[in-house]
N, C-alpha and C. Protein backbone atom coordinates (compact mmCIF):
# COMPACT_ATOMS: atom_id res chain seq x y z
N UNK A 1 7.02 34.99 -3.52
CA UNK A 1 7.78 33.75 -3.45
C UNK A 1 6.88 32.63 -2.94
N UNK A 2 7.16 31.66 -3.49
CA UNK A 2 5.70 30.68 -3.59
C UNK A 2 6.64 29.82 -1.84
N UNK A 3 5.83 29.36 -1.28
CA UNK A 3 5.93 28.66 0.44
C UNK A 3 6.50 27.11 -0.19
N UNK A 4 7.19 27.02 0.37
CA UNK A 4 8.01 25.44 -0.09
C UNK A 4 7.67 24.43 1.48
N UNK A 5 6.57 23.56 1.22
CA UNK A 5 5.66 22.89 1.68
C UNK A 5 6.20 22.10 2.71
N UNK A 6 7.73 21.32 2.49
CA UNK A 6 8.00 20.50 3.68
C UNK A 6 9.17 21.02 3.98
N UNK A 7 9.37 22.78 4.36
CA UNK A 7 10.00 23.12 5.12
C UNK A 7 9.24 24.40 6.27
N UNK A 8 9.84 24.38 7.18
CA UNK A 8 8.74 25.53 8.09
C UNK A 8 9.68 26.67 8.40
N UNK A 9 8.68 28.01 9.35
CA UNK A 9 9.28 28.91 9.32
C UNK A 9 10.66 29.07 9.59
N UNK A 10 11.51 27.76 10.16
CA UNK A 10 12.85 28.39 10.68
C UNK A 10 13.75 27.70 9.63
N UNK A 11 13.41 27.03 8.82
CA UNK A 11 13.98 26.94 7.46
C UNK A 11 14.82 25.13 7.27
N UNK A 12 13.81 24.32 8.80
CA UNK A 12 14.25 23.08 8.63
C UNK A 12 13.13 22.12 7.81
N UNK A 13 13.93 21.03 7.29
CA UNK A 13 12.95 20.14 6.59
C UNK A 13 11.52 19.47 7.74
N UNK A 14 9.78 19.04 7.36
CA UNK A 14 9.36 18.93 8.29
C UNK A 14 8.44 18.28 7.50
N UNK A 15 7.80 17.28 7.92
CA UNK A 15 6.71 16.41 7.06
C UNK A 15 5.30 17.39 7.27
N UNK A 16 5.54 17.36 6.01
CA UNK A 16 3.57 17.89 6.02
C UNK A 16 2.44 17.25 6.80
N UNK A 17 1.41 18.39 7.22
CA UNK A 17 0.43 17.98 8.17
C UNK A 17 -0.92 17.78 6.80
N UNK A 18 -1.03 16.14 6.69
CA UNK A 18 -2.33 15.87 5.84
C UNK A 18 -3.66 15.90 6.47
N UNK A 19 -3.53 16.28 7.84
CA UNK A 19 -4.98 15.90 8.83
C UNK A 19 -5.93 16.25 8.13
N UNK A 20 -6.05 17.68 7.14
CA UNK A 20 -7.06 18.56 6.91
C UNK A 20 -7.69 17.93 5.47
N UNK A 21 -6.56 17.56 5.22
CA UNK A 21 -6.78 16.46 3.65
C UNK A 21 -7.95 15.16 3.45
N UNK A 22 -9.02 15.06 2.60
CA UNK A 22 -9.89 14.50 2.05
C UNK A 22 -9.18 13.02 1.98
N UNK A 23 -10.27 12.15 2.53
CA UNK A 23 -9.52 10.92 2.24
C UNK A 23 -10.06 10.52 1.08
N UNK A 24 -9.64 9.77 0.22
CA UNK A 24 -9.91 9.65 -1.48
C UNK A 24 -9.19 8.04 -1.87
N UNK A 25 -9.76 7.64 -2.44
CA UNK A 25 -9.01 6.48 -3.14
C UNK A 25 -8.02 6.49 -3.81
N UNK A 26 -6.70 6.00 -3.58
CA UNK A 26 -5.72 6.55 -4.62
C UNK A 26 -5.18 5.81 -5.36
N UNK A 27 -4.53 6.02 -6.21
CA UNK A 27 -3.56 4.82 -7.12
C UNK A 27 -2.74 5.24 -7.79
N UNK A 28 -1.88 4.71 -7.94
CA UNK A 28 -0.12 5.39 -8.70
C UNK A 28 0.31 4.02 -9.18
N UNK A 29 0.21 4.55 -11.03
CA UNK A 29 1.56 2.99 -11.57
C UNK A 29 2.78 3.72 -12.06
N UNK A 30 3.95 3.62 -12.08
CA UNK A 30 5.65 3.37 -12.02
C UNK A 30 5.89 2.42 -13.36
N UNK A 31 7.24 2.83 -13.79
CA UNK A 31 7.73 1.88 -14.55
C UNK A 31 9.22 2.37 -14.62
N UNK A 32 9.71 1.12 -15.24
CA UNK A 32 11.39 1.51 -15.21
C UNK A 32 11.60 -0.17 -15.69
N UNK A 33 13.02 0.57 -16.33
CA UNK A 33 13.75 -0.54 -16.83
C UNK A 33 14.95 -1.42 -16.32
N UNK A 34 15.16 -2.46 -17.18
CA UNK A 34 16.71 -2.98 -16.78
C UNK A 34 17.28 -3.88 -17.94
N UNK A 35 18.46 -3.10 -18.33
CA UNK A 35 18.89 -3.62 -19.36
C UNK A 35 19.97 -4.47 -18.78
N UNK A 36 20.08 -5.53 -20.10
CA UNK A 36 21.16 -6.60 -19.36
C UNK A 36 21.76 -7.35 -20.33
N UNK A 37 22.42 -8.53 -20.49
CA UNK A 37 23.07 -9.38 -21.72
C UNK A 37 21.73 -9.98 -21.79
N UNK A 38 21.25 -10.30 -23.26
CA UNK A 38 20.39 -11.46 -23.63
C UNK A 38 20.73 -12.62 -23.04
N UNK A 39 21.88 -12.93 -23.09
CA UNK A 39 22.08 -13.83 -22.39
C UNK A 39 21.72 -14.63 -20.49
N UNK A 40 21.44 -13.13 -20.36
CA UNK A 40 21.34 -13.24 -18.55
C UNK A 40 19.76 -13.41 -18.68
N UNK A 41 18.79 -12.50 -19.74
CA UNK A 41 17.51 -12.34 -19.73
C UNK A 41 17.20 -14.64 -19.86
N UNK A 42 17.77 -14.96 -21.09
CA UNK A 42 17.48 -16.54 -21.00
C UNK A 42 17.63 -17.04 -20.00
N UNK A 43 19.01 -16.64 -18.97
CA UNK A 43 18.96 -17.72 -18.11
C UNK A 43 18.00 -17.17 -16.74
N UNK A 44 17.38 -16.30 -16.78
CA UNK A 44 16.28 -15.48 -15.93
C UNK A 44 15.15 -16.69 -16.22
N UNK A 45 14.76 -16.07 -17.34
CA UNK A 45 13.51 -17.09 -17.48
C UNK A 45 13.61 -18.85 -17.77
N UNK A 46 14.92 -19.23 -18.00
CA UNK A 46 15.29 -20.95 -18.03
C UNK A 46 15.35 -21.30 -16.46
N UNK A 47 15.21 -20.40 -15.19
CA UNK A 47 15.53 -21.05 -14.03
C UNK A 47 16.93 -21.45 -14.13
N UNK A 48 17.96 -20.62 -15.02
CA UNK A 48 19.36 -20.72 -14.11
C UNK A 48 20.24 -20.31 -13.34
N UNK A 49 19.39 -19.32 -13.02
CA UNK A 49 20.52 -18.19 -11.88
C UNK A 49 20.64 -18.70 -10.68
N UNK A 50 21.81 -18.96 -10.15
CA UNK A 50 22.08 -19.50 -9.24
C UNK A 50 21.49 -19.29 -7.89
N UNK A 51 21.18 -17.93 -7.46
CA UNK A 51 20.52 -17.63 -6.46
C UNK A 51 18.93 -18.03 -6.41
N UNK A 52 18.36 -18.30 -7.28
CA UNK A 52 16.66 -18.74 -7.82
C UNK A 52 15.70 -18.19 -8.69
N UNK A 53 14.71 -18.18 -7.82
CA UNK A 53 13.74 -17.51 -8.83
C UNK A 53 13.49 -15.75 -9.31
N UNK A 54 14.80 -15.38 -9.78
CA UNK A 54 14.63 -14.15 -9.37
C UNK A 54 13.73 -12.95 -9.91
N UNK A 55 12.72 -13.54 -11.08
CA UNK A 55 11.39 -12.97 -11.02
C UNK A 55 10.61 -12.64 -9.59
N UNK A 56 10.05 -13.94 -9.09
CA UNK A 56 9.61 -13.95 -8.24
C UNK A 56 10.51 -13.30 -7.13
N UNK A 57 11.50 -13.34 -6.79
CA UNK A 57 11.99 -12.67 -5.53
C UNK A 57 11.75 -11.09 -5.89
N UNK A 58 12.35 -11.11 -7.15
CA UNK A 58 12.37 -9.34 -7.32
C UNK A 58 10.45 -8.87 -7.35
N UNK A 59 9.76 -9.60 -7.81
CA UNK A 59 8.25 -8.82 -7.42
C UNK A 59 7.91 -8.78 -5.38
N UNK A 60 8.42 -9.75 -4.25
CA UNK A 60 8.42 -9.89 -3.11
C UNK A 60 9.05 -8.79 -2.75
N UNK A 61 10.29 -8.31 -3.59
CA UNK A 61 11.33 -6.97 -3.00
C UNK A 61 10.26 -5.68 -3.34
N UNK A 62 10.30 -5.63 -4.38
CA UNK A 62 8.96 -4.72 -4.79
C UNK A 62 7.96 -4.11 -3.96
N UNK A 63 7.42 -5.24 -3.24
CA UNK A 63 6.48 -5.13 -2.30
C UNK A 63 6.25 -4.75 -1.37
N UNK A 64 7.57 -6.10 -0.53
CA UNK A 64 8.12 -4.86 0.71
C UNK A 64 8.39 -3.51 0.86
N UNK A 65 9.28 -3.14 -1.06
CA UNK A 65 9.87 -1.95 -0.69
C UNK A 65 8.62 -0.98 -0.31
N UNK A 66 7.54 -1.08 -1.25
CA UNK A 66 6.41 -0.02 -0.85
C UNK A 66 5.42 -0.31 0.16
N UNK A 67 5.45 -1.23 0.82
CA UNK A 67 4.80 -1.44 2.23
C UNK A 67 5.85 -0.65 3.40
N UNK A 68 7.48 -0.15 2.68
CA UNK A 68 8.08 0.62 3.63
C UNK A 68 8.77 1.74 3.25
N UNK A 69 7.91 2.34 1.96
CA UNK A 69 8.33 3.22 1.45
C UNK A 69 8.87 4.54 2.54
N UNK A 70 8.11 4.68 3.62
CA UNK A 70 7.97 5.95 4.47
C UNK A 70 9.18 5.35 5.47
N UNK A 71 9.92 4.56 5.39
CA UNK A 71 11.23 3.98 5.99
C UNK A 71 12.43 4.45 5.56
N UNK A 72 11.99 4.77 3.85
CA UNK A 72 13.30 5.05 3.20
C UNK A 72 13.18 6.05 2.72
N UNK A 73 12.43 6.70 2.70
CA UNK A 73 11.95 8.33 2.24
C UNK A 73 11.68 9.02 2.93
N UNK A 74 12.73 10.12 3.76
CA UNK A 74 12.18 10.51 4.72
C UNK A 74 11.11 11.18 4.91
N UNK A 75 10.10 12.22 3.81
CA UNK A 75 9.42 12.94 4.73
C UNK A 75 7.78 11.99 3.85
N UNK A 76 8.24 10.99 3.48
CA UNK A 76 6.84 10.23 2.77
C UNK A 76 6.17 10.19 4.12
N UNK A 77 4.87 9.70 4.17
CA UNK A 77 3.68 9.68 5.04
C UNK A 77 3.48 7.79 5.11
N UNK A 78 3.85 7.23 6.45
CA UNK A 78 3.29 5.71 6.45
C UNK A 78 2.13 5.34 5.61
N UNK A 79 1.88 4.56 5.35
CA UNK A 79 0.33 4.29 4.32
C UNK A 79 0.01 3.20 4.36
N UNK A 80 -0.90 2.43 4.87
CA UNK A 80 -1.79 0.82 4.88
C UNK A 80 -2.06 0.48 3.32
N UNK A 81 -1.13 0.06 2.63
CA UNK A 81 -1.65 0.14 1.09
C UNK A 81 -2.73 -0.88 1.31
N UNK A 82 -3.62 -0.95 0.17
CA UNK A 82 -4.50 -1.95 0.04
C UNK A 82 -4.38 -3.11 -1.31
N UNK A 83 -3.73 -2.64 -2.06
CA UNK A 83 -3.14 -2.81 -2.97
C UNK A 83 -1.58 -2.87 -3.44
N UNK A 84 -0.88 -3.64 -3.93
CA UNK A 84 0.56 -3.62 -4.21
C UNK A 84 0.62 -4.47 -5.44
N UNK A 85 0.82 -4.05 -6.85
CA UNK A 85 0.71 -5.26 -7.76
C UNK A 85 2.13 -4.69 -8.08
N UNK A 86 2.90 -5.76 -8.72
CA UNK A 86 4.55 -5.63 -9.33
C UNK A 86 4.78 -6.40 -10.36
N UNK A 87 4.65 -6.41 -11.85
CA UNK A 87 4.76 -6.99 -12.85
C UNK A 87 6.04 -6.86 -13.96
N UNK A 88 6.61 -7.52 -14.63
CA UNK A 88 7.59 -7.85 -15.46
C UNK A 88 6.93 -8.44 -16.89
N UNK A 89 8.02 -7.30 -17.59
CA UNK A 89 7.29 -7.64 -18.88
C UNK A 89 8.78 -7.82 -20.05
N UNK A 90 9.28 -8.46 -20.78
CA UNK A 90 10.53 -8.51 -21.61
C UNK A 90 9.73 -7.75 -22.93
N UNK A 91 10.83 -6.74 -22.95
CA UNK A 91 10.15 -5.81 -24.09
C UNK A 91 11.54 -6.22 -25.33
N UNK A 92 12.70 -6.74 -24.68
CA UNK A 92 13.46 -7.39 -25.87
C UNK A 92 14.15 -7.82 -25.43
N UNK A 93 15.46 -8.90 -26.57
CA UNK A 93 16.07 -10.41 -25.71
C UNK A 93 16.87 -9.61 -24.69
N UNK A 94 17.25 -8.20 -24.75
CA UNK A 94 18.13 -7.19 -22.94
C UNK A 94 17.52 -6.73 -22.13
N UNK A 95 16.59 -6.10 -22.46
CA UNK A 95 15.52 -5.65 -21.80
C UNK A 95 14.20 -5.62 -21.11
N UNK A 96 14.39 -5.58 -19.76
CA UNK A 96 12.95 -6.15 -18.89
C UNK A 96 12.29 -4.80 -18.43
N UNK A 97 10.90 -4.37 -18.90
CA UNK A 97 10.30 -3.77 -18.02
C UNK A 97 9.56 -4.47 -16.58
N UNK A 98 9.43 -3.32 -15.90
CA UNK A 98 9.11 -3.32 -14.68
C UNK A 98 7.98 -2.24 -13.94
N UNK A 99 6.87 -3.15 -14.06
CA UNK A 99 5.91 -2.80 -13.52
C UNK A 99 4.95 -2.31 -11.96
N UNK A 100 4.94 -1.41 -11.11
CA UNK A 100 4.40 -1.37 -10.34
C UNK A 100 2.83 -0.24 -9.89
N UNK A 101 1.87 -1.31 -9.47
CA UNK A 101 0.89 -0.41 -8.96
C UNK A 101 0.28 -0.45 -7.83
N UNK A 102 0.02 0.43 -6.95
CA UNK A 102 -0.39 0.63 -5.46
C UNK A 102 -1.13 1.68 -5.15
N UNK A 103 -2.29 0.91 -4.55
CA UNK A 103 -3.79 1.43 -3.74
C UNK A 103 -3.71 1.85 -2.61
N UNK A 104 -4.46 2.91 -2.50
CA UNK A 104 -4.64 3.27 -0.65
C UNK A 104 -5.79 4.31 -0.72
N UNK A 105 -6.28 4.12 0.27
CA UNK A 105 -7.66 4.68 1.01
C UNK A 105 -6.92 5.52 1.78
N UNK A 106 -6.51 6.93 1.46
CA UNK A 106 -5.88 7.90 2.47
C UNK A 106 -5.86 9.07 1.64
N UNK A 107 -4.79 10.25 3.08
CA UNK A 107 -5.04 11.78 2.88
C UNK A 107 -4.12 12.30 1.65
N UNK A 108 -2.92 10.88 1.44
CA UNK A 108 -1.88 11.07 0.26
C UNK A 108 -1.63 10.32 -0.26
N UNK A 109 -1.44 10.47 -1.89
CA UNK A 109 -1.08 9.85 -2.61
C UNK A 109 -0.04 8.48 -2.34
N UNK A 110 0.17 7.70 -3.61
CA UNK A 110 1.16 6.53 -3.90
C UNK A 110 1.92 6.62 -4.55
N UNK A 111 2.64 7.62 -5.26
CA UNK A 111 3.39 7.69 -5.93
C UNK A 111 5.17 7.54 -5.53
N UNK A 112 5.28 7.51 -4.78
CA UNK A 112 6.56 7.27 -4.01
C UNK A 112 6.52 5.77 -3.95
N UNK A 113 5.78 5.36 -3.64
CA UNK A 113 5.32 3.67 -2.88
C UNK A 113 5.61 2.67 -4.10
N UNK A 114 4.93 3.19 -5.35
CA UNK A 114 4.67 2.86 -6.51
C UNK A 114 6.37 2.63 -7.76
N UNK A 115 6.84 3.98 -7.09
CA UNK A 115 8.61 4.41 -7.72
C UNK A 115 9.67 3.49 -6.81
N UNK A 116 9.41 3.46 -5.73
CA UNK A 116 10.21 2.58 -5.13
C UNK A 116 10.17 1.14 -5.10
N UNK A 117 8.82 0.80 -5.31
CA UNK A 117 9.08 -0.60 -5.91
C UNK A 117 9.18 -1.08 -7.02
N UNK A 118 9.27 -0.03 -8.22
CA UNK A 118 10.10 -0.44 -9.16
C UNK A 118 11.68 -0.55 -8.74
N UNK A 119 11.83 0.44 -8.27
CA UNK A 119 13.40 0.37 -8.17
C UNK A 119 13.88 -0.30 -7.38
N UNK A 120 13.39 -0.76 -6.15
CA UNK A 120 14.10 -2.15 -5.20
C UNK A 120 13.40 -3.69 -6.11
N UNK A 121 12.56 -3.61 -6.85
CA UNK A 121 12.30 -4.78 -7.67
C UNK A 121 13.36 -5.14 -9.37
N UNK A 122 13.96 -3.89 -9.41
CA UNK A 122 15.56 -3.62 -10.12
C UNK A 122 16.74 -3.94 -9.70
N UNK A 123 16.44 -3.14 -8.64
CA UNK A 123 17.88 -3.46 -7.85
C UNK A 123 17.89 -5.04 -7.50
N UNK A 124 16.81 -5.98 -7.35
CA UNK A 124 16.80 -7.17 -6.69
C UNK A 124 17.34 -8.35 -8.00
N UNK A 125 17.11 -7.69 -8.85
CA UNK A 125 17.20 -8.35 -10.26
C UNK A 125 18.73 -8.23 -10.77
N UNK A 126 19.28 -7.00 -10.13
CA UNK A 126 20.85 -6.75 -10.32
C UNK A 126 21.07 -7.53 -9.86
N UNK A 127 20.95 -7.87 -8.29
CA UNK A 127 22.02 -8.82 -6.83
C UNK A 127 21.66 -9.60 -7.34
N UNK A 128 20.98 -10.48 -8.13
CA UNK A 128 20.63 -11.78 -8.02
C UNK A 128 21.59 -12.08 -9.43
N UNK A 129 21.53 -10.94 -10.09
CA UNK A 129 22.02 -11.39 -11.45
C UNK A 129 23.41 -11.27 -11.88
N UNK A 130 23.71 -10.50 -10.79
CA UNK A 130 25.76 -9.84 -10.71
C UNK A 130 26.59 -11.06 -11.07
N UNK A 131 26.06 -12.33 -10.61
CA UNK A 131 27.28 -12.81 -11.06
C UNK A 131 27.64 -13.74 -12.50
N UNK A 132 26.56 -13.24 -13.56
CA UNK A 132 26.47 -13.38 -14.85
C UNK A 132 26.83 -12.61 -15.83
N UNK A 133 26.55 -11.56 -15.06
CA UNK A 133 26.21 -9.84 -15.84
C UNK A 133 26.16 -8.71 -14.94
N UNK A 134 27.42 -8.44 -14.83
CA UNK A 134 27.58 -6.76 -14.07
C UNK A 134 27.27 -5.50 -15.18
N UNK A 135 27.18 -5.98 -16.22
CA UNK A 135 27.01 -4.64 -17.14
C UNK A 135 25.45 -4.44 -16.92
N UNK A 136 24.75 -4.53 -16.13
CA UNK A 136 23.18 -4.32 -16.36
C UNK A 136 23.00 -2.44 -15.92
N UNK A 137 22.44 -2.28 -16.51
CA UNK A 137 21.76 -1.19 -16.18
C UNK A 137 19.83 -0.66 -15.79
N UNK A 138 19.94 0.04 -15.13
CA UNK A 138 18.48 0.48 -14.73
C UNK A 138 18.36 1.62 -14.66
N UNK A 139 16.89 1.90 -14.95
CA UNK A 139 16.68 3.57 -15.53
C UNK A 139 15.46 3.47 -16.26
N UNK A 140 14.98 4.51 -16.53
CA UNK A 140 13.90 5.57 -16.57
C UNK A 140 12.56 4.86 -15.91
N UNK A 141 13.24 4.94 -14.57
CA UNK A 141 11.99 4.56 -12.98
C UNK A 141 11.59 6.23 -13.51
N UNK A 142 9.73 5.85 -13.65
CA UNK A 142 9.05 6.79 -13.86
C UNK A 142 7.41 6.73 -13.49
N UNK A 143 6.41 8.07 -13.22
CA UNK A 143 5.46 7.88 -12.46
C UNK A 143 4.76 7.83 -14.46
N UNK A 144 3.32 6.79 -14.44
CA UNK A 144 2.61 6.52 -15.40
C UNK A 144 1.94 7.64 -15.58
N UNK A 145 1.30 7.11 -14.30
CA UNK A 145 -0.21 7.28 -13.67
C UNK A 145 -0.43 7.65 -12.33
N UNK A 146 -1.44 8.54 -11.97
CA UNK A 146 -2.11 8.54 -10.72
C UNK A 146 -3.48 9.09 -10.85
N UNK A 147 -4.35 8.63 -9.85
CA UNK A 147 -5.51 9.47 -9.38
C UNK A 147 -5.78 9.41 -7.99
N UNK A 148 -7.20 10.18 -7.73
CA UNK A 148 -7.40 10.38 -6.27
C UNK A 148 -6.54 11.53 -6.36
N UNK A 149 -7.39 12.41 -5.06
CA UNK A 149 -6.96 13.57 -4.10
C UNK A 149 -7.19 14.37 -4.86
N UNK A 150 -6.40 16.25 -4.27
CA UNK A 150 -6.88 16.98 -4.65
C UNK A 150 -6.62 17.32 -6.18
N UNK A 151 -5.56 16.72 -6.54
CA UNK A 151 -4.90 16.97 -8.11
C UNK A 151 -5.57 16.27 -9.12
N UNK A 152 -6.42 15.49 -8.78
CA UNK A 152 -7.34 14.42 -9.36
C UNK A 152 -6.09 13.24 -10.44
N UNK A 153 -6.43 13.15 -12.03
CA UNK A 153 -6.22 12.25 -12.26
C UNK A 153 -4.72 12.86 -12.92
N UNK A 154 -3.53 12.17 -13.24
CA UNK A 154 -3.01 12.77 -14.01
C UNK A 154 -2.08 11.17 -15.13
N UNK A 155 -1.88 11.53 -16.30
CA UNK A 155 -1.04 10.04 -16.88
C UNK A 155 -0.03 10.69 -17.72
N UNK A 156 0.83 10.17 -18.01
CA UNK A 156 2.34 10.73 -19.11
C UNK A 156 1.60 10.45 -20.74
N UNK A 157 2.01 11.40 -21.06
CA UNK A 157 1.86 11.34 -22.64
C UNK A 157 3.38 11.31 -22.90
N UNK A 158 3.53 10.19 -24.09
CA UNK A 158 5.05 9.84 -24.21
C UNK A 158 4.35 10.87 -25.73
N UNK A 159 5.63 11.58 -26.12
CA UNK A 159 5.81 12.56 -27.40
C UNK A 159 5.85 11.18 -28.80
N UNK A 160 5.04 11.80 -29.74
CA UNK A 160 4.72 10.99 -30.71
C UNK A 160 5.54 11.47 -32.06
């Protein structure tokens, strides 16, 4: 029976000890969507949503979220990112992708850091946008990419 890593012998949950772990350069990109009325996507980018700029706020939420990823996840590991990029891309007149990537000089990965600020940079794009369009949806928050550490590099092959 294979040892299940962030629990210990008496069978409670327990954050892993990385001390012994190689420090390595790391990087993890995320993506995920948010579908919405075309209509809400125009008034996104015309500057009419009443609350503001909510591009810009939702890449700031983004940011924070993974500068506090280990706040909201319990057994994630704090991390000094060095890096935090959060990008938006309209892939059609409903649909916004959502971009995130994050650096760190440490014993663990970014991949948590990276998933969560897609998804609080979603969620920020909902609150701002609720009162145009409650039908929005968000989904397939997903890991790209990573490298660094012991697993080295790994990326998604989408099926062709």
């Amino acid at each position: 029976m294979k040892k299940l890593t962030h629990i210990n012998e008496n069978g409670s949950a327990e954050m892993v000890d990385i001390g012994d772990k190689e420090v390595t350069r790391r990087r993890a990109v995320a993506t995920g969507l948010i579908q919405m009325k075309p209509d809400t996507m125009t008034q996104i980018y015309e500057g009419d949503i009443a609350k503001g700029d909510t591009i810009g706020i939702a890449r700031i939420a983004g940011i924070q979220a993974a500068k506090n990823c280990s706040q909201l996840i319990p057994l994630c590991h704090p991390l000094s990112l060095s890096k935090i990029v959060v990008e938006f891309k309209v892939v059609s007149e409903s649909c916004l992708r959502i971009t995130a990537e994050c650096m760190v000089t440490a014993r663990t990965g970014v991949e948590m850091e990276a998933m969560i600020a897609v998804s609080v940079a979603a969620l920020t794009i909902y609150d701002m946008c609720k009162s145009v369009d409650r039908s929005m949806t968000i989904g397939q928050i997903q890991l790209i990419a990573k490298q660094g550490g012991n697993s080295g590099s790994w990326e998604r092959v989408e099926p062709k």
